[in-house]
Protein backbone atom coordinates (compact mmCIF):
# COMPACT_ATOMS: atom_id res chain seq x y z
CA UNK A 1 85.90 114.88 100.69
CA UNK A 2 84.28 115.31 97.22
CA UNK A 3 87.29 114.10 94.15
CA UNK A 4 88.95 116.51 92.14
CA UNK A 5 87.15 115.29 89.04
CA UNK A 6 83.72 115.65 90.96
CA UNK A 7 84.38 119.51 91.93
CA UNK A 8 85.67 120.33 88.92
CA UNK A 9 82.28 119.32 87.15
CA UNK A 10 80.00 120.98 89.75
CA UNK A 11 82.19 124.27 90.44
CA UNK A 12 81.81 127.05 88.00
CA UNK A 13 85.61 127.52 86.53
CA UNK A 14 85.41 131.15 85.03
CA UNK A 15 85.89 132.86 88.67
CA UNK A 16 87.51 131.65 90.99
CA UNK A 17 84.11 132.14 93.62
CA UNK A 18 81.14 131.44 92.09
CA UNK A 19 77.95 131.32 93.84
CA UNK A 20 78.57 127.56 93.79
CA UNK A 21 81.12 127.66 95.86
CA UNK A 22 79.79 130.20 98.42
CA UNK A 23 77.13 127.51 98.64
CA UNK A 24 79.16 125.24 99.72
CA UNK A 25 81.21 127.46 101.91
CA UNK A 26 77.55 128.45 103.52
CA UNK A 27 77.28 125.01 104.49
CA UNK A 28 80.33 124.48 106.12
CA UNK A 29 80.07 127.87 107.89
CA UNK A 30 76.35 126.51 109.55
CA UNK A 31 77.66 123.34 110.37
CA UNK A 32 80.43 124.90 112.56
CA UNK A 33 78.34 127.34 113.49
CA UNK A 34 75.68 125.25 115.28
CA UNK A 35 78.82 122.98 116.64
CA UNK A 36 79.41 126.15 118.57
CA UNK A 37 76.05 126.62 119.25
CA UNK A 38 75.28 130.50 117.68
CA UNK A 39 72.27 130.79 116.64
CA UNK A 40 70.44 133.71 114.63
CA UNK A 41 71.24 136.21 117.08
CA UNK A 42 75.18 135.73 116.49
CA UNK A 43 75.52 135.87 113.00
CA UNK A 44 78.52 137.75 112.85
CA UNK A 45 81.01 134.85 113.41
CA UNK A 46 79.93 133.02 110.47
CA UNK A 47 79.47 135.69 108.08
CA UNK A 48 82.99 136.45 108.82
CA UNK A 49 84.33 132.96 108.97
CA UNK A 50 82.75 132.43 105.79
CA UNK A 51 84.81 135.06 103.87
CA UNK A 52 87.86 134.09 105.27
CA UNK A 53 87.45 130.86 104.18
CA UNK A 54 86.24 132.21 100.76
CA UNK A 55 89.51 134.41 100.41
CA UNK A 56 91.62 131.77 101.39
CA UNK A 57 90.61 129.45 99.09
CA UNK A 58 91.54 131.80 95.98
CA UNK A 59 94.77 131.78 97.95
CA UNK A 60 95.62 128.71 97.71
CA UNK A 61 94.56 128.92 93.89
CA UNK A 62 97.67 131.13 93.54
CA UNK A 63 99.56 129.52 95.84
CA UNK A 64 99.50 125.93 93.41
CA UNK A 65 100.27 128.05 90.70
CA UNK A 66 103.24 129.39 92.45
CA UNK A 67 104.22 125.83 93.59
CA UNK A 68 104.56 124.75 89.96
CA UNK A 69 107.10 127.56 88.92
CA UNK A 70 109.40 126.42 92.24
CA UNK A 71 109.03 122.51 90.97
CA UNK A 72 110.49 123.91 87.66
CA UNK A 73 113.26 126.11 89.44
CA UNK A 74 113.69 123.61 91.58
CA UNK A 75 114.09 121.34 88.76
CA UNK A 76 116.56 123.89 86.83
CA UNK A 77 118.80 124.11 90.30
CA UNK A 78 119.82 120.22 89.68
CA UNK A 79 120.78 120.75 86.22
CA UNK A 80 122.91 123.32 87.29
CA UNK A 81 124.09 121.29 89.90
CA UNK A 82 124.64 118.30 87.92
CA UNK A 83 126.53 120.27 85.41
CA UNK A 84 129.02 121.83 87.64
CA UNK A 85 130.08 118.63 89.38
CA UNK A 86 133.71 118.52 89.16
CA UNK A 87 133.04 114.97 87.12
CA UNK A 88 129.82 115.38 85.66
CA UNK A 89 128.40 112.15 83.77
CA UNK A 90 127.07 112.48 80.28
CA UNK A 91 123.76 112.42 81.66
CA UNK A 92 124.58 115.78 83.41
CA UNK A 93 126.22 117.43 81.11
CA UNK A 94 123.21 116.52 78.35
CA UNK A 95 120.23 116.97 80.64
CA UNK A 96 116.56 116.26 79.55
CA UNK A 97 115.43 119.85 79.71
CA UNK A 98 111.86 119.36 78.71
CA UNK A 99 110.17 120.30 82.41
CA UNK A 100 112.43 123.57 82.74
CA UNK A 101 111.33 123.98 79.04
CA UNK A 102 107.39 123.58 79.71
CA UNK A 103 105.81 126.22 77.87
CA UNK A 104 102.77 126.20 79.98
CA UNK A 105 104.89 126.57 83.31
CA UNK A 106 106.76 129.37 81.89
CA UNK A 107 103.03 131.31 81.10
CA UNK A 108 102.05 130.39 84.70
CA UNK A 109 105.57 132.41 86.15
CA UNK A 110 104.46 135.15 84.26
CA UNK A 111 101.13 135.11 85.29
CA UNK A 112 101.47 134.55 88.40
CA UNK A 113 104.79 137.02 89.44
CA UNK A 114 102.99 139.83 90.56
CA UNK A 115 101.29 137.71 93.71
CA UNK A 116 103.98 135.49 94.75
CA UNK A 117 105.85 138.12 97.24
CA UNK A 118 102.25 138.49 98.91
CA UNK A 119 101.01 134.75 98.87
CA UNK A 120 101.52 133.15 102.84
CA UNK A 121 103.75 130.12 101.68
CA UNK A 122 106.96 131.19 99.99
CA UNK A 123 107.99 127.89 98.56
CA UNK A 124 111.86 129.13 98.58
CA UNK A 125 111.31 128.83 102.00
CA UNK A 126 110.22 125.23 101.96
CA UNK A 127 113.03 123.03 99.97
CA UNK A 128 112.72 119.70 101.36
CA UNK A 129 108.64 119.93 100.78
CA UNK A 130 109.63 121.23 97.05
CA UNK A 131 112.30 118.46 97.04
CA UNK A 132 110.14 115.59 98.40
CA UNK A 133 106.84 116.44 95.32
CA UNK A 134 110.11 116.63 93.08
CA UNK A 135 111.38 113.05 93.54
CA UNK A 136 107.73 111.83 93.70
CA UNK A 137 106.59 113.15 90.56
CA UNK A 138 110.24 112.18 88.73
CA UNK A 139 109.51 108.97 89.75
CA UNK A 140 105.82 108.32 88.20
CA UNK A 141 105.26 106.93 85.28
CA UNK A 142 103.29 110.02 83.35
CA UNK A 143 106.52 112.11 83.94
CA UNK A 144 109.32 109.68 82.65
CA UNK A 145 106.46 109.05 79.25
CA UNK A 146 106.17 112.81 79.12
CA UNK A 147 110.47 113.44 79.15
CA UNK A 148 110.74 110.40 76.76
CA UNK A 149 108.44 111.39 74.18
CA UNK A 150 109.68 111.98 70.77
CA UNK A 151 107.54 114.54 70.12
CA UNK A 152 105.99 117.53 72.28
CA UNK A 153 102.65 118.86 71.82
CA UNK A 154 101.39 121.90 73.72
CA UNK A 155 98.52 118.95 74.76
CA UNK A 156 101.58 116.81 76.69
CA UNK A 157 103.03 119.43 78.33
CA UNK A 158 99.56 120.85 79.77
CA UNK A 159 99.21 117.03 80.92
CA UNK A 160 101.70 116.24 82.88
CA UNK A 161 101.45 119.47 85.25
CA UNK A 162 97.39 118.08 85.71
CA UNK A 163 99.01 114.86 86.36
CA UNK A 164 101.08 116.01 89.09
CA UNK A 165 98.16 117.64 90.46
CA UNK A 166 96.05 114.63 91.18
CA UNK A 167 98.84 112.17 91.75
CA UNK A 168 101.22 114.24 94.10
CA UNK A 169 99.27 117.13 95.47
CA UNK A 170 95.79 116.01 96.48
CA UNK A 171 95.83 113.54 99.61
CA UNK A 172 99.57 114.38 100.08
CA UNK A 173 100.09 114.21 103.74
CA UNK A 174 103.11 116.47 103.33
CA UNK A 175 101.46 119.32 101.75
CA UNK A 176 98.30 118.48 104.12
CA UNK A 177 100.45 119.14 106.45
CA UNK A 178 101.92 122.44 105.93
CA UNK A 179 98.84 124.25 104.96
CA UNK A 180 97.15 123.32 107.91
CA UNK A 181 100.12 124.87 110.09
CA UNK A 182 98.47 128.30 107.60
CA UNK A 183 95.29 127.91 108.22
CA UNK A 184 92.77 125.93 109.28
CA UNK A 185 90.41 126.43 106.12
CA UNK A 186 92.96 125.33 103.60
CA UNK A 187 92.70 121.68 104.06
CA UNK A 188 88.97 121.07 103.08
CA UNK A 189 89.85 123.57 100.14
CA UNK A 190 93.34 121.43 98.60
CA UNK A 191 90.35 119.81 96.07
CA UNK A 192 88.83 122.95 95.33
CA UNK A 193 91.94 125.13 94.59
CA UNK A 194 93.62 121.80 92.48
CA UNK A 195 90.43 122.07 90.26
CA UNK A 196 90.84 125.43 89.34
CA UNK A 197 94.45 125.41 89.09
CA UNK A 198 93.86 122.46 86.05
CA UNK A 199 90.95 124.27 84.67
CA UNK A 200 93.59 127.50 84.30
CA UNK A 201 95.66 125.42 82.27
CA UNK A 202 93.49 123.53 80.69
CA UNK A 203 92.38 126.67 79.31
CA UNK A 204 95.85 128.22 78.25
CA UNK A 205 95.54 128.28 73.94
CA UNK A 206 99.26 128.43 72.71
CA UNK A 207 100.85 131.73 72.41
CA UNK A 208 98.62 133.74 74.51
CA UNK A 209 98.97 134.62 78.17
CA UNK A 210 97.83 132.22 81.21
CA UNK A 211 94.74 134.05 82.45
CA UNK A 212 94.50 134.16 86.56
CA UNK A 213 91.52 133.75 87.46
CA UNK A 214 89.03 136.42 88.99
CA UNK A 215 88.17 136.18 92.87
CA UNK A 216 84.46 137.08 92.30
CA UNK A 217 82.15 138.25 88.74
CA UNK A 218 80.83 141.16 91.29
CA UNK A 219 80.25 142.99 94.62
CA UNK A 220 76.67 140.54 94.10
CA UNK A 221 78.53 137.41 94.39
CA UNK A 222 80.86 138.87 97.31
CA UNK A 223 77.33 139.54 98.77
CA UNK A 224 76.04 136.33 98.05
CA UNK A 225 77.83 133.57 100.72
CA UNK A 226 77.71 136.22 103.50
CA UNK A 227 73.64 137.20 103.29
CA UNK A 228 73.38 133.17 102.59
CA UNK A 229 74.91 132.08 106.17
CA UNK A 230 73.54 134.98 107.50
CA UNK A 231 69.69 134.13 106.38
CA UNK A 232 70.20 130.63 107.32
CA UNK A 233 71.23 131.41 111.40
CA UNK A 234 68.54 134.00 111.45
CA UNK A 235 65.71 132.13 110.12
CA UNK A 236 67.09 128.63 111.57
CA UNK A 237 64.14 128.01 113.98
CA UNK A 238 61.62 128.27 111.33
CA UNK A 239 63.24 126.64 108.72
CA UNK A 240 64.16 123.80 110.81
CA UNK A 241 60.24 123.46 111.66
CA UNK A 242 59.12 123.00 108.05
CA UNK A 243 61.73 120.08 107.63
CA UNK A 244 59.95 118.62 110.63
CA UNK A 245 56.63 118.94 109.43
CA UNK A 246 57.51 117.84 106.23
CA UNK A 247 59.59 114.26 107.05
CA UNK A 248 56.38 111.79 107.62
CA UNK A 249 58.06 109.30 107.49
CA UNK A 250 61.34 110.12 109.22
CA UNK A 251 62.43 111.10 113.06
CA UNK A 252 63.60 114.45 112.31
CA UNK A 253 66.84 113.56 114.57
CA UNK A 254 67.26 110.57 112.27
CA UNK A 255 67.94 112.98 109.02
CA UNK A 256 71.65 112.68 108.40
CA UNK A 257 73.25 115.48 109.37
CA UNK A 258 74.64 117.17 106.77
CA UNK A 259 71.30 116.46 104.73
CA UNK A 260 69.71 118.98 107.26
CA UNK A 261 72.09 121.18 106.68
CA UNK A 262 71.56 121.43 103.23
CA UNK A 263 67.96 121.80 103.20
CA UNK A 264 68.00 125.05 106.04
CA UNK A 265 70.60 126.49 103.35
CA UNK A 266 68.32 125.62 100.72
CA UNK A 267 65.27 126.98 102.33
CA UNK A 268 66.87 130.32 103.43
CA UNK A 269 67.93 130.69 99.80
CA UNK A 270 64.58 130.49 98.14
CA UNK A 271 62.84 132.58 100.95
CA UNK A 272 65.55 135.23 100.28
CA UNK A 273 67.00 135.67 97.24
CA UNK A 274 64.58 137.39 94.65
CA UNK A 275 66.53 136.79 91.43
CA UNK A 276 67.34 133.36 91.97
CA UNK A 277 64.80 131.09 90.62
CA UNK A 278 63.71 128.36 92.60
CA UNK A 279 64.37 125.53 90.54
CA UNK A 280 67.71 126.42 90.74
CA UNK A 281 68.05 126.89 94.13
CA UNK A 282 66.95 123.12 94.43
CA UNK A 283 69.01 121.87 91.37
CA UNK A 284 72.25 123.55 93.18
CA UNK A 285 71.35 121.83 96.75
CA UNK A 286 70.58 118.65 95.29
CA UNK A 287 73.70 118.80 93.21
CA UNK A 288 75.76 119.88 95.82
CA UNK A 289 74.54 116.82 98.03
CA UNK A 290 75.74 114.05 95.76
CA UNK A 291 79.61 115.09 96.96
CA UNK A 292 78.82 116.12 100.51
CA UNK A 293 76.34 113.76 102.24
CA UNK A 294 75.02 110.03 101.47
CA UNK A 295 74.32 108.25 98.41
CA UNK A 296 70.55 108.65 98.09
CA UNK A 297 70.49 112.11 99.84
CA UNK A 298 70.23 113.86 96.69
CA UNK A 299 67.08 111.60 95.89
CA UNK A 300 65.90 112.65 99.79
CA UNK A 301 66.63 116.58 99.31
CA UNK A 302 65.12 116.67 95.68
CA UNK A 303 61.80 115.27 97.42
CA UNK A 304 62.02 117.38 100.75
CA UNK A 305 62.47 120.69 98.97
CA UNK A 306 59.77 119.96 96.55
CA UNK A 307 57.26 119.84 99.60
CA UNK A 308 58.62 122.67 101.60
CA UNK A 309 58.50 124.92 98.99
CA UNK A 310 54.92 123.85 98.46
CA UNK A 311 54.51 125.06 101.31
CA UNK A 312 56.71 127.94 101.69
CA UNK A 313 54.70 129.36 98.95
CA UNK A 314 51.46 128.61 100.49
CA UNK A 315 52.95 130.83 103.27
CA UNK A 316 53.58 133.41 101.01
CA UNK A 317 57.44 133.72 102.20
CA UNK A 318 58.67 132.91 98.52
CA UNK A 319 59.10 136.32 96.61
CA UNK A 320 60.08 136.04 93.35
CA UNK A 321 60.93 139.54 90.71
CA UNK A 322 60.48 138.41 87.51
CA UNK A 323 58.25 136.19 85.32
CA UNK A 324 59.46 132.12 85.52
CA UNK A 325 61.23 132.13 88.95
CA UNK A 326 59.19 130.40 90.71
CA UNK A 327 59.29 127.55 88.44
C-alpha cells in the first residue's frame, strides 16, 4: 500500500478524480478482472467496477471530513458531561476548549453539512469507534503540544487535524474494519481519501470557506478510467504480445505481476487516447509504478515502454492530434 505522503505527491489534489487516479483505479480493475478471468469480450464488469470504486473513493473523502466534525462533537459532549457532574473538578468546570474551538474544524462542518445525511457511515451511529480515535488521539503527543500551546496560529490548528490523520486513521484496524463491512473498495482507498482530506485543509486560507473538493474537472475525465479498462480487456491479447516480443532478456511469466499490468494499461493508453501525449502516458505509468510494484520496476517499465512504443509506432497504431504528442 503506497504512504500517505507518497499519494499525496503523485495524485493531482484540485479534484478529487483526476486522471491519475483513474489510472490507478484502471489497474486495479484489470488485475481483478483477469483474476476472474474476463477477457475483452466482457468488459462490462470492469468498466462498472471501476466507477464504483471511483465514486466511492470521493465518498470516503467526505466521509473523513465528516469524521472530524463528530471527533469535535464528540469532544464537546465530555465537556458537557464533565461540567454537569454533580462534583465537577476544576479541571471540568475550566475545560481546555481549544479542539471544540478549532477554526478549521468548524469551516469543515460547514462545508461539509449538506452531504452528511447522504454519506453511508453516520458516525452518530458509531460512538465507541468515535470514542476509541478520541482517546487515541488525546493521548499522543502532537495533541497534548497543540492544547498546551501558549499561542494559536491558524498553522497549529490545521496541524494537528493532519496529525490525527496519519497517526490514528491510516492503518487503524478499527476504522479498517468498519469500512470494509461498507464496501469492499474502501480499504485500498483509506490512503487515497486521507490525502485529499489534508490537502483540503491544507489549503483552507483564514477567513474564507473550506472548499470540498470536485468529484471530476469534466464528463472527459468521467470518460477517462472507464474507456481506459475498457481498451485494456479489449486489446489485451495484442498488447500482451508486444511485451513478449519486447522482454529479450526476460521469461515473459517471470515479469512481476503487477509490472505487466502496468505496461497493458500503458500500452492501451497510448494506442487510444489522441490528446494524451505519449511521454506522458509513460511518465504517469512509470510514476505510478514506484508505489505499486518493485523497487526497480519503474527503471524496467521506463525501458519496456520506450521499445514498445517504438514499435507501436512502426505499426502505425499510435495516433496522435496535434503537433508534439508523440514526443
Amino acid at each position: 500500500m503506497p504512504t500517505q505522503v507518497g499519494l499525496t505527491t503523485i495524485l493531482s489534489c484540485y479534484f478529487m478524480l483526476s486522471r491519475r487516479l483513474l489510472r490507478i483505479k484502471a489497474v486495479q480493475s484489470l488485475y481483478a478482472a483477469l483474476e476472474r478471468g474476463e477477457n475483452g469480450n466482457k468488459t462490462l464488469p470492469a468498466v462498472n467496477e471501476l466507477t464504483k470504486s471511483a465514486d466511492q473513493c470521493y465518498q470516503l473523502y467526505l466521509t473523513f471530513l465528516d469524521l472530524i466534525v463528530s471527533l469535535r462533537n464528540y469532544a464537546n459532549e465530555r465537556i458537557e458531561i464533565g461540567k454537569n457532574k454533580f462534583h465537577p473538578s476544576e479541571a471540568e468546570l475550566n475545560p481546555n476548549t481549544r479542539f471544540v474551538e478549532n477554526p478549521v474544524i468548524a469551516k469543515i462542518a460547514d462545508a461539509i453539512a449538506p452531504f452528511s445525511d447522504k454519506l453511508p457511515i453516520q458516525w452518530s451511529d458509531q460512538k465507541e469507534i468515535i470514542s476509541e480515535l478520541f482517546n487515541e488521539m488525546i493521548a499522543e503527543d502532537y495533541y497534548s503540544v497543540y492544547m498546551s500551546l501558549e499561542r494559536c496560529t491558524l498553522a497549529s490548528h490545521k496541524k494537528v487535524l493532519e496529525s490525527f490523520l496519519i497517526n490514528n486513521l491510516v492503518d487503524n484496524e478499527n476504522i479498517e474494519k468498519i469500512i470494509e463491512e461498507i464496501s469492499i473498495f474502501w480499504v485500498d482507498d483509506i490512503d487515497y481519501a486521507a490525502s485529499f482530506v489534508s490537502q483540503t485543509i491544507r489549503d483552507y486560507k483564514k477567513d474564507e470557506d473550506i472548499i470540498i473538493l470536485e468529484k471530476y474537472r469534466d464528463e472527459d475525465v468521467a470518460d477517462f478510467g472507464k474507456d481506459l479498462i475498457r481498451f485494456s480487456l479489449e486489446q489485451y491479447d495484442t498488447n500482451l504480445q508486444y511485451i513478449i516480443d519486447n522482454c529479450h532478456n526476460w521469461e515473459p511469466d517471470r515479469i512481476a505481476c503487477m509490472d505487466r499490468i502496468l505496461l497493458l494499461v500503458a500500452i492501451a493508453e497510448i494506442r487510444n487516447f489522441p490528446s494524451i501525449p505519449v511521454k506522458v502516458s509513460m511518465d504517469e505509468f512509470i510514476e505510478i509504478s514506484k508505489f505499486y510494484s518493485t523497487d526497480d520496476s519503474s527503471v524496467f517499465i521506463n525501458g519496456m515502454l520506450e521499445k514498445i512504443v517504438h514499435d507501436l509506432d512502426a505499426n502505425g497504431l499510435i495516433h496522435k492530434s496535434g503537433r508534439g504528442l508523440l514526443q
